[in-house]
N, C-alpha and C. Protein backbone atom coordinates (compact mmCIF):
# COMPACT_ATOMS: atom_id res chain seq x y z
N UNK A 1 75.82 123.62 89.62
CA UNK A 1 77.15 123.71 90.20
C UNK A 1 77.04 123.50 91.70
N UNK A 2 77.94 122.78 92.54
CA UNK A 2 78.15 122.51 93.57
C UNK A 2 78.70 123.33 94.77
N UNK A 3 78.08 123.76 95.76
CA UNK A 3 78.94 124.94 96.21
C UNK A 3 80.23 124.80 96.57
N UNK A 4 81.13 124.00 96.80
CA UNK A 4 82.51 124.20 96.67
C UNK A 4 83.36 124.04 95.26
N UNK A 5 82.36 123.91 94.08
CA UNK A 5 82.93 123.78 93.06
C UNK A 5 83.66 124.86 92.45
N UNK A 6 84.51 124.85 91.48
CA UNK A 6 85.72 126.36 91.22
C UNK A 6 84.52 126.99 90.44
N UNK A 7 84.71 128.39 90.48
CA UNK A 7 84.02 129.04 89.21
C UNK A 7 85.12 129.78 88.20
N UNK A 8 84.66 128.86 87.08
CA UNK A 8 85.48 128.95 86.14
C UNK A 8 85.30 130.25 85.53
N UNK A 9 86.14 131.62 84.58
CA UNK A 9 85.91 132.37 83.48
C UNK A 9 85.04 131.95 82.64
N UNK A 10 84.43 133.37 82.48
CA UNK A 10 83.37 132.65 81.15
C UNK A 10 83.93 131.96 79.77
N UNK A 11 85.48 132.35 79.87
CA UNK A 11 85.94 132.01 78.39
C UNK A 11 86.57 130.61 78.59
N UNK A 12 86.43 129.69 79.81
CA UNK A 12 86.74 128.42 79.76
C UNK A 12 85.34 127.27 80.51
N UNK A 13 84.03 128.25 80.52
CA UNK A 13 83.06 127.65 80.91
C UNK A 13 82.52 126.83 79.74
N UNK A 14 82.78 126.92 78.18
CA UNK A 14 82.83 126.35 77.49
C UNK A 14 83.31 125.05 77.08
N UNK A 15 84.86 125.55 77.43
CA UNK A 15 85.76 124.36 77.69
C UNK A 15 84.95 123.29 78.36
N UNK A 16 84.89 123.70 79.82
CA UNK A 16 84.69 122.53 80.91
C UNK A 16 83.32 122.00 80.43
N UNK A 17 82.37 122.85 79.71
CA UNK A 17 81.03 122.11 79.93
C UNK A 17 81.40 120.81 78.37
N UNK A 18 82.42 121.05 77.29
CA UNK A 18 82.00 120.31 76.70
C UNK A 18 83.35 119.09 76.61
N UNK A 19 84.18 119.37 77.15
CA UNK A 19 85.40 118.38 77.46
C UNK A 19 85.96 118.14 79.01
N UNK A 20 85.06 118.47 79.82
CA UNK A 20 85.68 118.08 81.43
C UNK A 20 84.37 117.70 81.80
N UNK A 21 84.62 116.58 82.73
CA UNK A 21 83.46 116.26 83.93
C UNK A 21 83.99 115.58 84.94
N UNK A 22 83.34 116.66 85.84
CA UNK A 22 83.67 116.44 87.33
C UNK A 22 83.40 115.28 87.85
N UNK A 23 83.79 114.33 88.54
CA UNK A 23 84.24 112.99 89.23
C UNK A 23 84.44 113.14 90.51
N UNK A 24 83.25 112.86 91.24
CA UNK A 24 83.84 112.87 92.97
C UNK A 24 83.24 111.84 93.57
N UNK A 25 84.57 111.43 94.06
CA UNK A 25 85.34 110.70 94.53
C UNK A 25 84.26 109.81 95.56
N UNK A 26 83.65 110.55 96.28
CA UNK A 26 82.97 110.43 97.87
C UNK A 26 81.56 109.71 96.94
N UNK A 27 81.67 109.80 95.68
CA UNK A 27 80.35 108.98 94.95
C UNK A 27 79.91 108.27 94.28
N UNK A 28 81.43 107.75 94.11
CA UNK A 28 81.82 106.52 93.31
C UNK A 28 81.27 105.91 93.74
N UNK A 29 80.44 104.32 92.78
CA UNK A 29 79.33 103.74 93.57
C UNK A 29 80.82 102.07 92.80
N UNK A 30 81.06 102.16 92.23
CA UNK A 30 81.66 100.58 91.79
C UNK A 30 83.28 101.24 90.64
N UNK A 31 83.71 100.83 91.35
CA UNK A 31 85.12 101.10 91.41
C UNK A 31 86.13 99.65 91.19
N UNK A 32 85.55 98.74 91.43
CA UNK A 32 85.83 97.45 90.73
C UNK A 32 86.72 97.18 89.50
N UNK A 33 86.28 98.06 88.45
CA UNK A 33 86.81 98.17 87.45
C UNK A 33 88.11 98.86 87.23
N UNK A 34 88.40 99.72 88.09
CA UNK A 34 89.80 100.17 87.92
C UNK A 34 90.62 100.51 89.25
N UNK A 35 92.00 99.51 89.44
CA UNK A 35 92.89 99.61 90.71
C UNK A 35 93.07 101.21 90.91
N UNK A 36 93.13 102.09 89.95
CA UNK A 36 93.70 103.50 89.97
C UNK A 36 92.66 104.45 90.84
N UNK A 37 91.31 103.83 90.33
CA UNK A 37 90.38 105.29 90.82
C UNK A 37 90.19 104.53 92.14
N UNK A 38 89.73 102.59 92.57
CA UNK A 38 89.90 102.65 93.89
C UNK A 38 90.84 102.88 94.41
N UNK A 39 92.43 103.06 94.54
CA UNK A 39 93.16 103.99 95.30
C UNK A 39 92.98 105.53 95.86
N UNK A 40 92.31 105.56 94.50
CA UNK A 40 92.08 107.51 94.62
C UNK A 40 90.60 107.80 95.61
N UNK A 41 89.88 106.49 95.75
CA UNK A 41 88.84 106.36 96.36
C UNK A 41 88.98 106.11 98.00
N UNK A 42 90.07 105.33 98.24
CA UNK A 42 90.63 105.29 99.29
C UNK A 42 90.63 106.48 100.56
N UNK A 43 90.92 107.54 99.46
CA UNK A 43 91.48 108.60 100.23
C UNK A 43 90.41 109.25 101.02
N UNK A 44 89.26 109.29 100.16
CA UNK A 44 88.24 109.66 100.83
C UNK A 44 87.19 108.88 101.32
N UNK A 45 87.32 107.17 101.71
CA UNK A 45 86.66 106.64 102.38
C UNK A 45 86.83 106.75 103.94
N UNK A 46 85.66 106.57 104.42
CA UNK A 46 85.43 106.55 105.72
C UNK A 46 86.41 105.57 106.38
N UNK A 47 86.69 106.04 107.22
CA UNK A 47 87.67 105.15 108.67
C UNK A 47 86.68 103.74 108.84
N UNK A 48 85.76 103.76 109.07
CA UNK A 48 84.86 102.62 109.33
C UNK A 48 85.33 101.86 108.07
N UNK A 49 85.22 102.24 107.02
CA UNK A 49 84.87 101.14 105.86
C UNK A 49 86.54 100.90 105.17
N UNK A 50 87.53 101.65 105.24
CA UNK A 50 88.74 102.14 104.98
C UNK A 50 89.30 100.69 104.97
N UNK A 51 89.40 100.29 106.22
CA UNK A 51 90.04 99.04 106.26
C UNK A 51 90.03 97.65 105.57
N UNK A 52 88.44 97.88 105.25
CA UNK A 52 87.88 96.32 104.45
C UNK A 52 87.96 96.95 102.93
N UNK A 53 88.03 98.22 102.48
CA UNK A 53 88.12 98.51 100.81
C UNK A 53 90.11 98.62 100.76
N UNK A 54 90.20 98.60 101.49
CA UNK A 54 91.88 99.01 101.38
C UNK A 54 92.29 97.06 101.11
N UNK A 55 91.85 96.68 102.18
CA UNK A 55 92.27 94.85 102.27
C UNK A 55 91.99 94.71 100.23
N UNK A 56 90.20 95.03 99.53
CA UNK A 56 90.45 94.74 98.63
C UNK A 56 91.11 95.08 98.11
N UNK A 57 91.47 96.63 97.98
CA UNK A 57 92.69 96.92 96.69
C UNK A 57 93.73 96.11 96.90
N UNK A 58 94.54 95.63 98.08
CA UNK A 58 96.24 95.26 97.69
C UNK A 58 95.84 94.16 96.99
N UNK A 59 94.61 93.15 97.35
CA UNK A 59 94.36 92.15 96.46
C UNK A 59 94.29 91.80 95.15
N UNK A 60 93.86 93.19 94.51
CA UNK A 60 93.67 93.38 93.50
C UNK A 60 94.80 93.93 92.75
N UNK A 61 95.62 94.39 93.55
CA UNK A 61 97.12 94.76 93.38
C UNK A 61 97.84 94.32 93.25
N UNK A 62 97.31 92.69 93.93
CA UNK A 62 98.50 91.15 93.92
C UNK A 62 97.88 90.60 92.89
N UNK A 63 96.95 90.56 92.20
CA UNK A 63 96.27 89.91 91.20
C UNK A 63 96.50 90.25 90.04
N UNK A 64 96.08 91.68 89.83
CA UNK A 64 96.60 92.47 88.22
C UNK A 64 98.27 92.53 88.35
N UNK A 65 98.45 93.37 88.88
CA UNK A 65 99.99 93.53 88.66
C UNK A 65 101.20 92.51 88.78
N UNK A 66 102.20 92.55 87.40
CA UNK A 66 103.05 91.25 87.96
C UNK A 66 103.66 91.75 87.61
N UNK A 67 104.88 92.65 87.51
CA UNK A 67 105.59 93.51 87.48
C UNK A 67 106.06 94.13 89.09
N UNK A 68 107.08 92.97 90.00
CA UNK A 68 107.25 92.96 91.32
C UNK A 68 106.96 94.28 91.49
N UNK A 69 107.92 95.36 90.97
CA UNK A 69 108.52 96.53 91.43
C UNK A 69 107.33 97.55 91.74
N UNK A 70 106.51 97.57 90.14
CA UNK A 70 104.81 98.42 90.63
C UNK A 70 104.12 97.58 91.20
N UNK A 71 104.24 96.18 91.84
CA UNK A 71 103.39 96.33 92.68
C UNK A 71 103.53 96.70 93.78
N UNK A 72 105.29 96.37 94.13
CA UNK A 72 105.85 96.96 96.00
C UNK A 72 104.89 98.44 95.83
N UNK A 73 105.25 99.17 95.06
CA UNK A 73 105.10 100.62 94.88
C UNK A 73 103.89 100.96 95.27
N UNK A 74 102.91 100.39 94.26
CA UNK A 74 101.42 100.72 94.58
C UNK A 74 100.97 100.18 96.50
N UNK A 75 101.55 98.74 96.38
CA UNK A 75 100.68 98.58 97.89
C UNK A 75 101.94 99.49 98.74
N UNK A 76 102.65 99.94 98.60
CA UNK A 76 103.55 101.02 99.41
C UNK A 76 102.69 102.05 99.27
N UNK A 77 101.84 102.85 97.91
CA UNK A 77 100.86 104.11 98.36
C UNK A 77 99.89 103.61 99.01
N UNK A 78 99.23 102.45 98.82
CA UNK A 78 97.64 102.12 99.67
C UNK A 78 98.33 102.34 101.03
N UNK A 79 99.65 102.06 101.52
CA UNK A 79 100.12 101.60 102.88
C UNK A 79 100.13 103.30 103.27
N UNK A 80 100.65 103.97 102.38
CA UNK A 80 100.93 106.09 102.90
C UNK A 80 99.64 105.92 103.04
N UNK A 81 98.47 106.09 102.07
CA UNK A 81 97.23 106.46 102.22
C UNK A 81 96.82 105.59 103.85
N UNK A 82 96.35 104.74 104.06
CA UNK A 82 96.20 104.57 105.31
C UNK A 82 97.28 105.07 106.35
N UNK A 83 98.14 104.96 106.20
CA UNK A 83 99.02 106.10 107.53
C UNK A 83 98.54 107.38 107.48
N UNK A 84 98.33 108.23 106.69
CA UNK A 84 97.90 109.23 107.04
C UNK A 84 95.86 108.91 107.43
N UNK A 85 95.31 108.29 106.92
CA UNK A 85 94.02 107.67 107.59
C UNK A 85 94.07 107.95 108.87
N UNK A 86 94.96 106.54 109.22
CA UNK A 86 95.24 106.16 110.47
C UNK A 86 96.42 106.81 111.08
N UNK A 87 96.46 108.21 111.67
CA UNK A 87 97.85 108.15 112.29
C UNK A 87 98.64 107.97 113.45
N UNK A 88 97.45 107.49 114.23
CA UNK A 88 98.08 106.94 115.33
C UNK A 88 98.29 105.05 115.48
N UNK A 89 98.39 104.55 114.40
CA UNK A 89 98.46 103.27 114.30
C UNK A 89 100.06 102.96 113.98
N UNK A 90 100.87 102.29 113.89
CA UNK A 90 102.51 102.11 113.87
C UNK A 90 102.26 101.30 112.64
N UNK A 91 103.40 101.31 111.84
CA UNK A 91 102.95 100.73 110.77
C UNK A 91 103.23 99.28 110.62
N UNK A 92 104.04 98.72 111.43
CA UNK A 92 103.65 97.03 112.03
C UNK A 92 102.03 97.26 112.00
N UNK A 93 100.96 97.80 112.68
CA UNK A 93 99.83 97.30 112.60
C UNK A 93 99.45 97.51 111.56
N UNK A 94 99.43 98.84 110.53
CA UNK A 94 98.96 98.50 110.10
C UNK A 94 99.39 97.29 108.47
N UNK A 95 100.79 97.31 108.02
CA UNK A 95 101.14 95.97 107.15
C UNK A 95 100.26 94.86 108.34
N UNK A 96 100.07 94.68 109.55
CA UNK A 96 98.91 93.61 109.59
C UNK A 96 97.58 93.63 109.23
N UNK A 97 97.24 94.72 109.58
CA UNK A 97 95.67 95.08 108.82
C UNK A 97 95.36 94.77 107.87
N UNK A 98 96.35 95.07 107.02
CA UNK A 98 96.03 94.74 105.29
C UNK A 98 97.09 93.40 104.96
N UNK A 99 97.70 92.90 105.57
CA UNK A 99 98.25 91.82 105.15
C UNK A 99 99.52 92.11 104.36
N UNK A 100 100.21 93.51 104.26
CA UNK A 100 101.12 93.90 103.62
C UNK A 100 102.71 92.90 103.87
N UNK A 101 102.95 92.72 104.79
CA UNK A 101 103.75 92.12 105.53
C UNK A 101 104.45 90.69 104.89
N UNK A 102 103.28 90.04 103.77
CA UNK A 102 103.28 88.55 103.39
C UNK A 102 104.07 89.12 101.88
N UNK A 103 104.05 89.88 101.59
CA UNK A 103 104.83 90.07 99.85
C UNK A 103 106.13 90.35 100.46
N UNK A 104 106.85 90.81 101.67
CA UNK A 104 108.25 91.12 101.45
C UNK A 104 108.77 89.96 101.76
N UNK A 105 107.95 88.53 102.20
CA UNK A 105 109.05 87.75 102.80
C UNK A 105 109.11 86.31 101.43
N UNK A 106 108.20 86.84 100.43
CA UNK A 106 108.42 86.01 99.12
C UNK A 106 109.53 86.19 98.41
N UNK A 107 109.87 85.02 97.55
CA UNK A 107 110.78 85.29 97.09
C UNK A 107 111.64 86.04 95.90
N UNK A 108 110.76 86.00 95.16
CA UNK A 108 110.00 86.93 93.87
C UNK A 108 110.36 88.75 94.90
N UNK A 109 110.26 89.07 95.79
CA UNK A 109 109.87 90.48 96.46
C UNK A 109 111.62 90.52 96.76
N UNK A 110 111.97 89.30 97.41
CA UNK A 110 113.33 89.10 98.06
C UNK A 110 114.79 89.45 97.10
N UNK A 111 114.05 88.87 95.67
CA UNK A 111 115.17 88.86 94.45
C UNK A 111 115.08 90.30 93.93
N UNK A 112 113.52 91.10 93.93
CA UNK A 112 113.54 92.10 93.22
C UNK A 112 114.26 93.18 94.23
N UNK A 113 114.32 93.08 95.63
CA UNK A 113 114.83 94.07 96.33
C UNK A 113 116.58 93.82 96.13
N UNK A 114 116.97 92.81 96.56
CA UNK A 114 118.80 92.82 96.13
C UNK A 114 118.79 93.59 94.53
N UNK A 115 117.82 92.77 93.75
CA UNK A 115 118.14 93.87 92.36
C UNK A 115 118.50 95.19 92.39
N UNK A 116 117.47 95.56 93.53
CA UNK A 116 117.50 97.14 93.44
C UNK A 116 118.21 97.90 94.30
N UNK A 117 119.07 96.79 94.87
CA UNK A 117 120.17 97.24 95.67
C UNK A 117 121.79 97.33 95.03
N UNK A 118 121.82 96.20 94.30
CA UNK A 118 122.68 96.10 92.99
C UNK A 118 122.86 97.43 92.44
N UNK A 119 121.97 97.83 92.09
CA UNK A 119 121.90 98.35 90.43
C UNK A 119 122.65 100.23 91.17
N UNK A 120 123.52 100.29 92.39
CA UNK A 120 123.90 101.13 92.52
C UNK A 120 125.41 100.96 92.88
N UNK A 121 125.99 99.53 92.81
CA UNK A 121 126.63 99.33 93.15
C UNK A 121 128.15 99.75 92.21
N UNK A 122 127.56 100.44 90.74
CA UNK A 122 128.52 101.12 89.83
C UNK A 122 128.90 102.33 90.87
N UNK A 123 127.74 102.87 91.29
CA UNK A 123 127.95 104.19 91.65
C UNK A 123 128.75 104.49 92.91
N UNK A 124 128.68 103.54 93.74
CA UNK A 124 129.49 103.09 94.74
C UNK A 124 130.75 102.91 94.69
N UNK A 125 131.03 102.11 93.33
CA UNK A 125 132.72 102.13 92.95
C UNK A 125 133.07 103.37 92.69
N UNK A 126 132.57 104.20 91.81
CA UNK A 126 132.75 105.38 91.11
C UNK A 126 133.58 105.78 92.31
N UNK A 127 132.64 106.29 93.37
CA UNK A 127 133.17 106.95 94.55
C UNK A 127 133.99 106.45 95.31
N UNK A 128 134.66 105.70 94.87
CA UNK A 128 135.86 105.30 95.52
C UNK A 128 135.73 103.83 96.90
N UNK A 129 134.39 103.42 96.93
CA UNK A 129 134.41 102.45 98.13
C UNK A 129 134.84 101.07 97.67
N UNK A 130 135.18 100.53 98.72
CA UNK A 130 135.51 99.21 97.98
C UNK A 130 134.21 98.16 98.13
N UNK A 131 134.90 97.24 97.63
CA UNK A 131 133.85 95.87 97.76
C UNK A 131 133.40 95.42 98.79
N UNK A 132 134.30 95.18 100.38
CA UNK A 132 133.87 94.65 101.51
C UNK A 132 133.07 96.06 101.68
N UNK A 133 133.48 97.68 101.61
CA UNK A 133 132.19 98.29 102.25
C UNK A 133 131.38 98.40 101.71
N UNK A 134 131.08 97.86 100.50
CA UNK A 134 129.98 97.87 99.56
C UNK A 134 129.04 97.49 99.89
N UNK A 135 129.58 95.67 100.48
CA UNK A 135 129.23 94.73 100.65
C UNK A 135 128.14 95.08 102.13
N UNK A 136 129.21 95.36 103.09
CA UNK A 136 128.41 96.09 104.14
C UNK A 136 127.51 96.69 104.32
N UNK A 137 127.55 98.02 103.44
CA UNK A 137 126.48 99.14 103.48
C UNK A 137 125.12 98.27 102.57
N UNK A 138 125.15 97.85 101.62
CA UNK A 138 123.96 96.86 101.03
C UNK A 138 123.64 95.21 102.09
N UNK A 139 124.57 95.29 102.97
CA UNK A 139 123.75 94.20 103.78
C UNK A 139 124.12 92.93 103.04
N UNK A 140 124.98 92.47 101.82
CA UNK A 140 125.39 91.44 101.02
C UNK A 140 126.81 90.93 101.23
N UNK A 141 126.54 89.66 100.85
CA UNK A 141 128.06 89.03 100.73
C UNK A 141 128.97 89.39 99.81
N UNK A 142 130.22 89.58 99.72
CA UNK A 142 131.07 90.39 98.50
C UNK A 142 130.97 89.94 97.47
N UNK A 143 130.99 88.38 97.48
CA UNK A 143 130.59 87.89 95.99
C UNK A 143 130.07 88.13 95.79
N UNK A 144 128.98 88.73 95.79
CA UNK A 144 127.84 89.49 95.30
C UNK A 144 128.06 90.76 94.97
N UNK A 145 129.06 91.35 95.47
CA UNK A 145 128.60 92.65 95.05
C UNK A 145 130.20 92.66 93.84
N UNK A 146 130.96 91.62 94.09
CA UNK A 146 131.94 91.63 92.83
C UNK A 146 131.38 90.97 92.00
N UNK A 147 130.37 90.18 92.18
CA UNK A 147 129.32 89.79 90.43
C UNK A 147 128.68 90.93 89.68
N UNK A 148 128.11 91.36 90.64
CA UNK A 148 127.39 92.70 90.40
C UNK A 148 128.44 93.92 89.57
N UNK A 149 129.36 94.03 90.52
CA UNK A 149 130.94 94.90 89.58
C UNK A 149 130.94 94.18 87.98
N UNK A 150 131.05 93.32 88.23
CA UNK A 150 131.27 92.47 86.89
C UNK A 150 130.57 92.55 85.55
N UNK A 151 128.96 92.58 86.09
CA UNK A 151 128.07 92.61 85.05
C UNK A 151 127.81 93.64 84.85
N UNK A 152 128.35 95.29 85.01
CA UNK A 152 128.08 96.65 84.62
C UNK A 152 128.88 96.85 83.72
């Protein structure tokens, strides 16, 4: 046992020795194989090396995932995890560091964000606003947001 490791009851030292094993993080040697544990690996890499394993994950983030929405999401946590890394960096630098910056101005990123600006635009009527402030507060042209009325 490790000295910061928990000490478990004797009546679940059983448990852990024959259905849990401990995984840390700081010793992961190839992480390649799964986007999930290098994120979780992230957290505890060094500042020195942080920057060039972080560049690979979003890559690998733009590669596996095609499902726009988890991927904004995921390279949105690699992007928290380095802000708190880095916290004196603004986060203009760092979407340059990692290249984050190049997925919002595609178009594929462009269509999935109006989607997800849409898809509240029931709730907006509900409450009584109209279409031009609809239109306003989402940043869209009204035809748009009376297509959008339309197709709910």
């Amino acid at each position: 046992m490790l000295p910061n490791e928990s000490v478990y009851p004797p009546r679940y030292r059983a448990l852990r020795e024959i259905h849990l094993r401990c995984v840390y993080l700081n010793e992961l040697e190839e992480v390649a194989s799964s986007l999930g544990l290098g994120i979780l690996k992230l957290i505890v890499e060094s500042k020195n090396n942080a920057t060039q394993f972080a560049k690979q994950l979003v890559n690998k983030a733009r590669e596996e995932l095609t499902d726009t929405v988890i991927q904004e999401k995921v390279l949105e946590f690699i992007e928290t995890i380095f802000v708190y890394k880095f916290p004196n960096l603004s986060r203009e630098e760092i979407e340059a560091m990692l290249n984050l910056s190049l997925i919002k101005h595609t178009k594929v990123y462009q269509e999935a964000k109006e989607e997800g600006k849409l898809e509240v635009v029931p709730k907006l009527l509900q409450r009584g606003l109209s279409l031009q402030e609809i239109a306003e507060i989402l940043e869209v042209d009204v035809e748009t947001v009376r297509k959008a009325a339309r197709e709910t």
